[in-house]
Protein backbone atom coordinates (compact mmCIF):
# COMPACT_ATOMS: atom_id res chain seq x y z
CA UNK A 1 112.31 113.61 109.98
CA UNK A 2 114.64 114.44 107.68
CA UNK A 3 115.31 118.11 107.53
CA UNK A 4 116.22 117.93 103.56
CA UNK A 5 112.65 116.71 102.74
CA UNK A 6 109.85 119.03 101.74
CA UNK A 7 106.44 118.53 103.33
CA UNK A 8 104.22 116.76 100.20
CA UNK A 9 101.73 119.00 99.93
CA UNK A 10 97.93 118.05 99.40
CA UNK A 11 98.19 119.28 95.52
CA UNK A 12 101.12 116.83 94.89
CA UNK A 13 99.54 113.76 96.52
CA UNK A 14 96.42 114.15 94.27
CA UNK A 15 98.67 114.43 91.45
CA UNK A 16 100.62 111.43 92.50
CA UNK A 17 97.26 109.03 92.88
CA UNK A 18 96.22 110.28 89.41
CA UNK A 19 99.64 109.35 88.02
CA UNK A 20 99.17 105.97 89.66
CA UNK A 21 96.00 105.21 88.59
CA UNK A 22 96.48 106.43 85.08
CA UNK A 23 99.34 103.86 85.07
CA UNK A 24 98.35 101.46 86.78
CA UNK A 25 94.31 101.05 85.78
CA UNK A 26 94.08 102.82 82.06
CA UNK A 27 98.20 101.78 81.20
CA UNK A 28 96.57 98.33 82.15
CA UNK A 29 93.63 97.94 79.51
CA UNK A 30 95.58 100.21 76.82
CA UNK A 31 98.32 97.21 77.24
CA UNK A 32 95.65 94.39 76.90
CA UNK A 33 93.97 96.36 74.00
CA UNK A 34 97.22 96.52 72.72
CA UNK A 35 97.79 93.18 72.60
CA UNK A 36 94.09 92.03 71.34
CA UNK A 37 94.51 94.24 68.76
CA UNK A 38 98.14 92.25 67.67
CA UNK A 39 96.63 88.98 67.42
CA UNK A 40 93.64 90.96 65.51
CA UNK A 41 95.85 91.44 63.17
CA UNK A 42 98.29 88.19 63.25
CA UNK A 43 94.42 86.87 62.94
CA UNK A 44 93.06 88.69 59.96
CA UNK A 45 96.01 87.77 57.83
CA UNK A 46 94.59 85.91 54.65
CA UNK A 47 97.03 83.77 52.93
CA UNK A 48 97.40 82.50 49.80
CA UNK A 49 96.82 78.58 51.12
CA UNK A 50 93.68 79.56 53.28
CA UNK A 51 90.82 77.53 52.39
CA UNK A 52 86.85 78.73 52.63
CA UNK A 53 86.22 77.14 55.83
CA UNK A 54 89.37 78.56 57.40
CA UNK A 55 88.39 81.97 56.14
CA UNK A 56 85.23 81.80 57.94
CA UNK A 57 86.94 81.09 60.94
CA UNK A 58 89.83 83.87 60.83
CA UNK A 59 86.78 85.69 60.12
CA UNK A 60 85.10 84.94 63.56
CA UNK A 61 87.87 85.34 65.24
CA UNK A 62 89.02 88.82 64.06
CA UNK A 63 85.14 89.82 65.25
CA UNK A 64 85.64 88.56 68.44
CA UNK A 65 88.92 90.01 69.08
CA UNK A 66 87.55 93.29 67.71
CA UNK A 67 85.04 93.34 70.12
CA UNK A 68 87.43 92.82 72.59
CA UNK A 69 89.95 95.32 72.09
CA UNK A 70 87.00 97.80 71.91
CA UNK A 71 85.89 96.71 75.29
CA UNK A 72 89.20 97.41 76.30
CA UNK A 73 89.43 101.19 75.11
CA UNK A 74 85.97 101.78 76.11
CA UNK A 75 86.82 100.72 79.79
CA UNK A 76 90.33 102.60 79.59
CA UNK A 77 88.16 105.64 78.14
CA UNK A 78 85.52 105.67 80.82
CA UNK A 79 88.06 105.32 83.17
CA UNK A 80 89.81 108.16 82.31
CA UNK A 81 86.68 110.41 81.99
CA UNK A 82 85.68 109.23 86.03
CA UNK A 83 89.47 110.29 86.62
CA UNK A 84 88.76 113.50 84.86
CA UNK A 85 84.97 114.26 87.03
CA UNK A 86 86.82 113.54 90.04
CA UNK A 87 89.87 115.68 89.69
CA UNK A 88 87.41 118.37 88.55
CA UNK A 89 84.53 118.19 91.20
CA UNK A 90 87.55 118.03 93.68
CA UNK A 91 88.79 121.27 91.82
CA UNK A 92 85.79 123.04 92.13
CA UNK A 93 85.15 122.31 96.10
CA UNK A 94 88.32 123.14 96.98
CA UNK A 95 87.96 126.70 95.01
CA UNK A 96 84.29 126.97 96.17
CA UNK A 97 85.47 126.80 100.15
């Protein structure tokens, strides 16, 4: 072992894995959420040339990918409150032993 290398202690792992699965899991659905909510946009542009029918449509569309990028936050936000239980009921175990 390499004498220049501190010991990780138990404190850092845990902060590590909550790191990673911030990035990894929420950084994930914030990124598609991110995106649904670009073509909501690209989608909800009205222009000049639009006729009724295609109106309806952009319409439909821009629910749909509403509904979408709010599944997306929701899952990111639920996530992130499990992540935020955990660390905490670990928290209070450890101080409780």
């Amino acid at each position: 072992m390499d004498s220049n290398k501190k010991p990780v202690t138990e404190a850092e792992e845990r902060l590590q894995t909550v790191i990673s699965e911030l990035d990894t899991t929420i950084g994930d659905l914030l990124d598609k959420a991110d995106f649904v909510l670009m073509e909501l946009m690209e989608a909800a542009a009205v222009r000049a040339d639009d006729m009724p029918d295609d109106k309806d449509d952009k319409l439909s569309r821009v629910n749909r990918l509403a509904e979408i990028a709010c599944d997306y936050l929701t899952q990111a936000s639920i996530t992130l409150m499990c992540l935020i239980e955990r660390e905490n009921w670990a928290y209070t175990k450890k101080e409780d032993k």
